[in-house]
Protein backbone atom coordinates (compact mmCIF):
# COMPACT_ATOMS: atom_id res chain seq x y z
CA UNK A 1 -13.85 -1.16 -12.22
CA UNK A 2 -10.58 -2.39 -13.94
CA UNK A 3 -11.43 -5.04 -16.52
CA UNK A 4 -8.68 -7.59 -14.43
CA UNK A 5 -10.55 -7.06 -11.54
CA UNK A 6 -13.59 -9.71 -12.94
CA UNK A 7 -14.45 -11.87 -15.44
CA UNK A 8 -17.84 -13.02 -16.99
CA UNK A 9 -19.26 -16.27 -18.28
CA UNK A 10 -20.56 -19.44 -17.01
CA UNK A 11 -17.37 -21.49 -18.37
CA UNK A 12 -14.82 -19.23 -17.64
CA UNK A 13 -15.96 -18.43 -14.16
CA UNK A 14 -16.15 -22.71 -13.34
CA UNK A 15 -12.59 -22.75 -15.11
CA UNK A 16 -10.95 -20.01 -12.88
CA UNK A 17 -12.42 -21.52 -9.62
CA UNK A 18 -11.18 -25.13 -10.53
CA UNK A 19 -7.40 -22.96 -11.53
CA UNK A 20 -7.11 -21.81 -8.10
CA UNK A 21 -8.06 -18.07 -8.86
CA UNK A 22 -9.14 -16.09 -5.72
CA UNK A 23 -12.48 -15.43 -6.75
CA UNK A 24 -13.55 -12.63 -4.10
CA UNK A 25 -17.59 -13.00 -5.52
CA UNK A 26 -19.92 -14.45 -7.63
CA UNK A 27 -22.78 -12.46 -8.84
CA UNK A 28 -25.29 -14.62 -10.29
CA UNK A 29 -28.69 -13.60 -12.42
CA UNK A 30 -31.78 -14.34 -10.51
CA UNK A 31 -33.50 -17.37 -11.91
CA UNK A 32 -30.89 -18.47 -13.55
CA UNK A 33 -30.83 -22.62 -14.28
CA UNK A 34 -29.37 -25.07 -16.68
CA UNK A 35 -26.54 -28.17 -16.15
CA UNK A 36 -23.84 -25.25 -16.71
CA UNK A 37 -24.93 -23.45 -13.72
CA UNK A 38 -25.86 -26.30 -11.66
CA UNK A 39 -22.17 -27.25 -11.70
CA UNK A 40 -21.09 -24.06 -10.34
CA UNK A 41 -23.17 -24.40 -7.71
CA UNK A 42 -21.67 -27.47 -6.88
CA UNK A 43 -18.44 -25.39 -6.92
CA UNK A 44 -19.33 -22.96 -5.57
CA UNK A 45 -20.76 -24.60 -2.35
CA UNK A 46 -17.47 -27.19 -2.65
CA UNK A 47 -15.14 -23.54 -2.29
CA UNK A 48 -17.60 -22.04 0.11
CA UNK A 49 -17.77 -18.81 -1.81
CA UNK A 50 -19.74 -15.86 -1.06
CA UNK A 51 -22.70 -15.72 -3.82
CA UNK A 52 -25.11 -13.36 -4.67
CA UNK A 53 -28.01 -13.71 -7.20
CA UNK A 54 -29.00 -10.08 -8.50
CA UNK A 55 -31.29 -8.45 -11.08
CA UNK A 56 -29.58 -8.68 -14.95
CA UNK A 57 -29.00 -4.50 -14.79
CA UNK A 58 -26.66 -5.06 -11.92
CA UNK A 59 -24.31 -7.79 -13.89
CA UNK A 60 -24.68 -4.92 -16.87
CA UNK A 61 -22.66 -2.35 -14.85
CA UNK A 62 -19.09 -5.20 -14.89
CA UNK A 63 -19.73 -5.77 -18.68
CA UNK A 64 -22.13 -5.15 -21.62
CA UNK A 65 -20.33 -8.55 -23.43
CA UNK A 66 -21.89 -11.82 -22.96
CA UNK A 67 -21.94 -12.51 -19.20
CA UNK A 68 -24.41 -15.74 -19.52
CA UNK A 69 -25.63 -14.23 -16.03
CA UNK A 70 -22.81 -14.81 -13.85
CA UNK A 71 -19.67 -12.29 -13.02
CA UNK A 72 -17.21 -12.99 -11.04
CA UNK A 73 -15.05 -10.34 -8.78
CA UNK A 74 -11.22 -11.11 -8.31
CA UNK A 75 -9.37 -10.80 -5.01
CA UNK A 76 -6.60 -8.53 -5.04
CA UNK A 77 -4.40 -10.29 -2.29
CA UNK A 78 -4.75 -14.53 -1.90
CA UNK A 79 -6.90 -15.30 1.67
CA UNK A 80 -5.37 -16.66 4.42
CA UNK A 81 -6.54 -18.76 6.59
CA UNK A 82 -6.88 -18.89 10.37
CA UNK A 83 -6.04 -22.36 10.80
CA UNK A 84 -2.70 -21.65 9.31
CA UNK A 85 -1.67 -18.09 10.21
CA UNK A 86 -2.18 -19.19 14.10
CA UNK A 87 -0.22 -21.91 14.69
CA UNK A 88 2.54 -20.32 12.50
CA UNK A 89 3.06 -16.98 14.77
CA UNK A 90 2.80 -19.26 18.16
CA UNK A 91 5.89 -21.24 16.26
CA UNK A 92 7.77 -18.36 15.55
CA UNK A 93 7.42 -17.41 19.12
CA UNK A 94 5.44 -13.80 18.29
CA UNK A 95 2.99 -12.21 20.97
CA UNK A 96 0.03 -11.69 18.07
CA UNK A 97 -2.28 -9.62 17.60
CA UNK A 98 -5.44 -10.28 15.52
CA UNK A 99 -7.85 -7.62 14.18
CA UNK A 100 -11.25 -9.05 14.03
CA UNK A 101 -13.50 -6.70 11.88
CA UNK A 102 -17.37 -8.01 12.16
CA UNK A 103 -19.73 -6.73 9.28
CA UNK A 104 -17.53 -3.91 7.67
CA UNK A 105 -18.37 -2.77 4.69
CA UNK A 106 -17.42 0.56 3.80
CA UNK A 107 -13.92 -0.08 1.55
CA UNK A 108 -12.55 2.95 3.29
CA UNK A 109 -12.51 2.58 6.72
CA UNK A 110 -11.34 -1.13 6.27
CA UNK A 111 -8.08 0.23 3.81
CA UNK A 112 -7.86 2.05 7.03
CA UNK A 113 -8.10 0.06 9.24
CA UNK A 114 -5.87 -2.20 7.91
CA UNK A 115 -3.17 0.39 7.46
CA UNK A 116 -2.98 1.20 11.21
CA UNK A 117 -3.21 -2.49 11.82
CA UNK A 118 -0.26 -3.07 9.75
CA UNK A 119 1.83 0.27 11.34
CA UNK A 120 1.41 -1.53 14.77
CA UNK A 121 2.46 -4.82 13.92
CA UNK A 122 -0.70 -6.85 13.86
CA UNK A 123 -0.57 -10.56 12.60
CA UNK A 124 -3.34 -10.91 10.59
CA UNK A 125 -6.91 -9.40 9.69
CA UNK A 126 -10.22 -11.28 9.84
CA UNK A 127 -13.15 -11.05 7.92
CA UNK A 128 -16.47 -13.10 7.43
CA UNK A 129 -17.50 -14.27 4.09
CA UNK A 130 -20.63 -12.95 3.90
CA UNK A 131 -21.77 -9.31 4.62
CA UNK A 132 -18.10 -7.87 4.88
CA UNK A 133 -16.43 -5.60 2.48
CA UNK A 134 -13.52 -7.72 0.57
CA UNK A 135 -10.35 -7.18 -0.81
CA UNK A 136 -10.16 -5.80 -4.39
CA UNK A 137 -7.93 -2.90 -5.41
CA UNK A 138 -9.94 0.27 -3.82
CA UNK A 139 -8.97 -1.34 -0.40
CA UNK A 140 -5.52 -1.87 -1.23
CA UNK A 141 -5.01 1.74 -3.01
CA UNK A 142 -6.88 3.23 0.28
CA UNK A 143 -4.84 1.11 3.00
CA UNK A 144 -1.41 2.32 0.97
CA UNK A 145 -0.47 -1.26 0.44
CA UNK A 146 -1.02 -2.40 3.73
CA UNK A 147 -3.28 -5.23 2.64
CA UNK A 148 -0.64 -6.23 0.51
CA UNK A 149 1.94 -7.55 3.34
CA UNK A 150 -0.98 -7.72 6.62
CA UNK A 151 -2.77 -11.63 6.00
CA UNK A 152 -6.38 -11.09 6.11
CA UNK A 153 -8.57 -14.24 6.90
CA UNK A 154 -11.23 -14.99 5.51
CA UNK A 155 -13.60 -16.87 7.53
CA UNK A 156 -17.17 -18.54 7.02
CA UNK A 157 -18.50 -16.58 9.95
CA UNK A 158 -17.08 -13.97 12.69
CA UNK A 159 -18.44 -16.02 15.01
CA UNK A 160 -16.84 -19.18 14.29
CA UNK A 161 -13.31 -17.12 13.80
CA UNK A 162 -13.84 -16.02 17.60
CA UNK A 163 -14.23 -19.26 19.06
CA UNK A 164 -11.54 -20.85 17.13
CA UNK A 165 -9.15 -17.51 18.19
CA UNK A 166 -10.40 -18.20 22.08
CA UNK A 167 -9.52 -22.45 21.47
CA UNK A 168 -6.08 -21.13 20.32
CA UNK A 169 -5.61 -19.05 24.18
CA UNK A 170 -6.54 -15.87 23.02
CA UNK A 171 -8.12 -12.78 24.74
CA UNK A 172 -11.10 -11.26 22.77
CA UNK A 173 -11.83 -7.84 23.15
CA UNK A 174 -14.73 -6.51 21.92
CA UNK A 175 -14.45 -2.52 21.52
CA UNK A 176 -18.05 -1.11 22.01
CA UNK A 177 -19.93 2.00 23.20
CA UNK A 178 -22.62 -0.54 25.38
CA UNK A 179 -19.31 -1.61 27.80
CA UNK A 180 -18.89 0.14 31.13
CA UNK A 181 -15.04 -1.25 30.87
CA UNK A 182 -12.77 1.75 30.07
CA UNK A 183 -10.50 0.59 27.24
CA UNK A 184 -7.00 1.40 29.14
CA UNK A 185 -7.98 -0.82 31.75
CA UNK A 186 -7.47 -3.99 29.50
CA UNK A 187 -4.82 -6.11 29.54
CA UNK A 188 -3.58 -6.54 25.83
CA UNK A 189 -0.28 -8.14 27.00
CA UNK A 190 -1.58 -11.43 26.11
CA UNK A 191 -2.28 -13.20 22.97
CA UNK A 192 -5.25 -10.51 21.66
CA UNK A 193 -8.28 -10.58 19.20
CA UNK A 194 -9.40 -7.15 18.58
CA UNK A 195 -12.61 -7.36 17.76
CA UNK A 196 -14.42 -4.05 15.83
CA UNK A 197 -17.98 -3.79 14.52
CA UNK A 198 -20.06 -2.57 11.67
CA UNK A 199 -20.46 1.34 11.02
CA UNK A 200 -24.33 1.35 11.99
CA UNK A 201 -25.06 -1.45 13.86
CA UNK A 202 -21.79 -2.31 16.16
CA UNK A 203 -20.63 -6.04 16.92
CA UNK A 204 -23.63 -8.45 16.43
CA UNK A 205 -24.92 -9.86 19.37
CA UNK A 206 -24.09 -13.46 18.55
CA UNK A 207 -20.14 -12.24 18.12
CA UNK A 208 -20.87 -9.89 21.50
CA UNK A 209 -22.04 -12.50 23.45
CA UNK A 210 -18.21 -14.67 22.79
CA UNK A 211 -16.26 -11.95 23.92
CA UNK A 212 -13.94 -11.98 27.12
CA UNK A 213 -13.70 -8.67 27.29
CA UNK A 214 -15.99 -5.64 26.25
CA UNK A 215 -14.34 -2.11 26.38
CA UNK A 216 -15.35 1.03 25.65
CA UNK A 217 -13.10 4.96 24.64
CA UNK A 218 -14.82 7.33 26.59
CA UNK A 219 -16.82 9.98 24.45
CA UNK A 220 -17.23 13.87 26.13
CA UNK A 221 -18.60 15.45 22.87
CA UNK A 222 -22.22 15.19 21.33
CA UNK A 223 -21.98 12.63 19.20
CA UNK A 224 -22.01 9.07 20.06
CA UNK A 225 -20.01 7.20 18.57
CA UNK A 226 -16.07 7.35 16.81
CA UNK A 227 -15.89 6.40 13.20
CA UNK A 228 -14.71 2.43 13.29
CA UNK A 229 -11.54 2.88 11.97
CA UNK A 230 -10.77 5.86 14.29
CA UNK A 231 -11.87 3.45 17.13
CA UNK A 232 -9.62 0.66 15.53
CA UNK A 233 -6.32 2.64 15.55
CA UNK A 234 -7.13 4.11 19.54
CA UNK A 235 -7.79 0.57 20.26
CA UNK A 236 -4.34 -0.87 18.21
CA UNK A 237 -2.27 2.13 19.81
CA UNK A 238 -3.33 0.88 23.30
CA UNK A 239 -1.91 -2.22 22.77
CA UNK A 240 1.37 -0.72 21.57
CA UNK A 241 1.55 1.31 24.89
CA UNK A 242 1.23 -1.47 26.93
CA UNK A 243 3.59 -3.66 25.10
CA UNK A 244 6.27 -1.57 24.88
CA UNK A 245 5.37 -0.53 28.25
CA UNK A 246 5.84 -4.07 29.78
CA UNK A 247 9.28 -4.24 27.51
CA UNK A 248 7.41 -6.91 25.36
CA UNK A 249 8.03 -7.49 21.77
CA UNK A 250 4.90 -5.17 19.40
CA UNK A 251 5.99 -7.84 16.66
């Protein structure tokens, strides 16, 4: 990992998050106490960033200096934020189109994801905080830049990005092998959430469940399932077609 891509120590962890540094995660020694730490909590719980307390080997493989137990990742693009991105493109008068990736976590399919998502014009990219690959400088080197001019949102939960995307008059479309619902037979002419989910286990039920629509690509071959960012770009490409098909602005 790049040495800019982190930094280590109690003090200068607190100091970066009170600066306005997008911290991406904090990786905190297990059983770690004291005043110092107890007001990084309290920071960290203010910010609502994603935390993760691991074994004192783990915090050894970002530095072999004096971490004091906590290491913090660095963001490689500054978060946006869905209350702000939506209202802005319904202002500028832009059909959008959201990507909606729940649980992702390999760095490669989301770089490419996010670089097909960016070729057809989509508004913005979502993420959860927790249990979501982030946004540090593998992902940007693997979606060629993409990530660097696409907004990706990051939310405290998929679910509670869904239901503030369906408040806000858009159509979620959850693309899954379980749907009956061939995914040409959408209508993605309307304000859309594209909603794609995690390499082994799909779209969480919770996320499933808040779904308009559930659509599937039909499969003829013996395997089951596309890889997600293959899905993601037959999915995005649909909604091209149909735009540009019903003489609609793509962006």
């Amino acid at each position: 990992m790049d040495r800019t891509d982190y930094i280590f120590g109690i003090r200068a962890v607190i100091e970066a998050i009170e600066a306005g540094r997008d911290v991406d995660t904090i990786y905190m020694k297990k059983g770690l106490q004291g005043e110092l730490v107890n007001e990084l909590l309290a920071l960290v719980k203010l910010h609502r960033l994603p935390i993760r307390r691991v074994p004192e080997e783990r915090l050894g493989k970002f530095t072999r200096k004096n971490h004091q137990g906590v290491v913090a990742t660095l963001s490689a693009v500054t978060y946006a934020s869905l209350g702000n991105v939506i209202p802005q493109l319904y202002e500028d008068g832009i059909l959008p189109l959201v990507v909606v990736l729940d649980g992702i976590t390999d760095v490669r399919n989301f770089g490419a994801i996010a670089r097909t998502a960016e070729c057809c014009g989509a508004n913005a990219v979502v993420i959860p905080e927790r249990g979501s690959v982030s946004v540090q400088g593998d992902a940007v080197k693997t979606s060629a830049g993409a990530l660097l001019h696409l907004p990706v949102c990051r939310e405290h939960t998929t679910a509670a990005a869904v239901r503030f995307l369906k408040d806000n008059g858009y159509q979620v479309v959850a693309a899954t092998e379980k749907a009956d619902f061939n995914y040409t037979m959408g209508n993605y002419t309307v304000p859309t959430a594209i909603v794609m989910g995690a390499e082994d286990i799909g779209i969480s039920p919770e996320v499933l469940a808040l779904c308009d629509t559930k659509v599937s690509i039909p499969m003829f071959g013996h395997i089951g399932s596309l890889n997600v960012s293959v899905a993601a770009g037959v999915m995005l490409y649909e909604v091209v077609r149909q735009r540009l098909s019903a003489d609609l602005e793509v962006i």
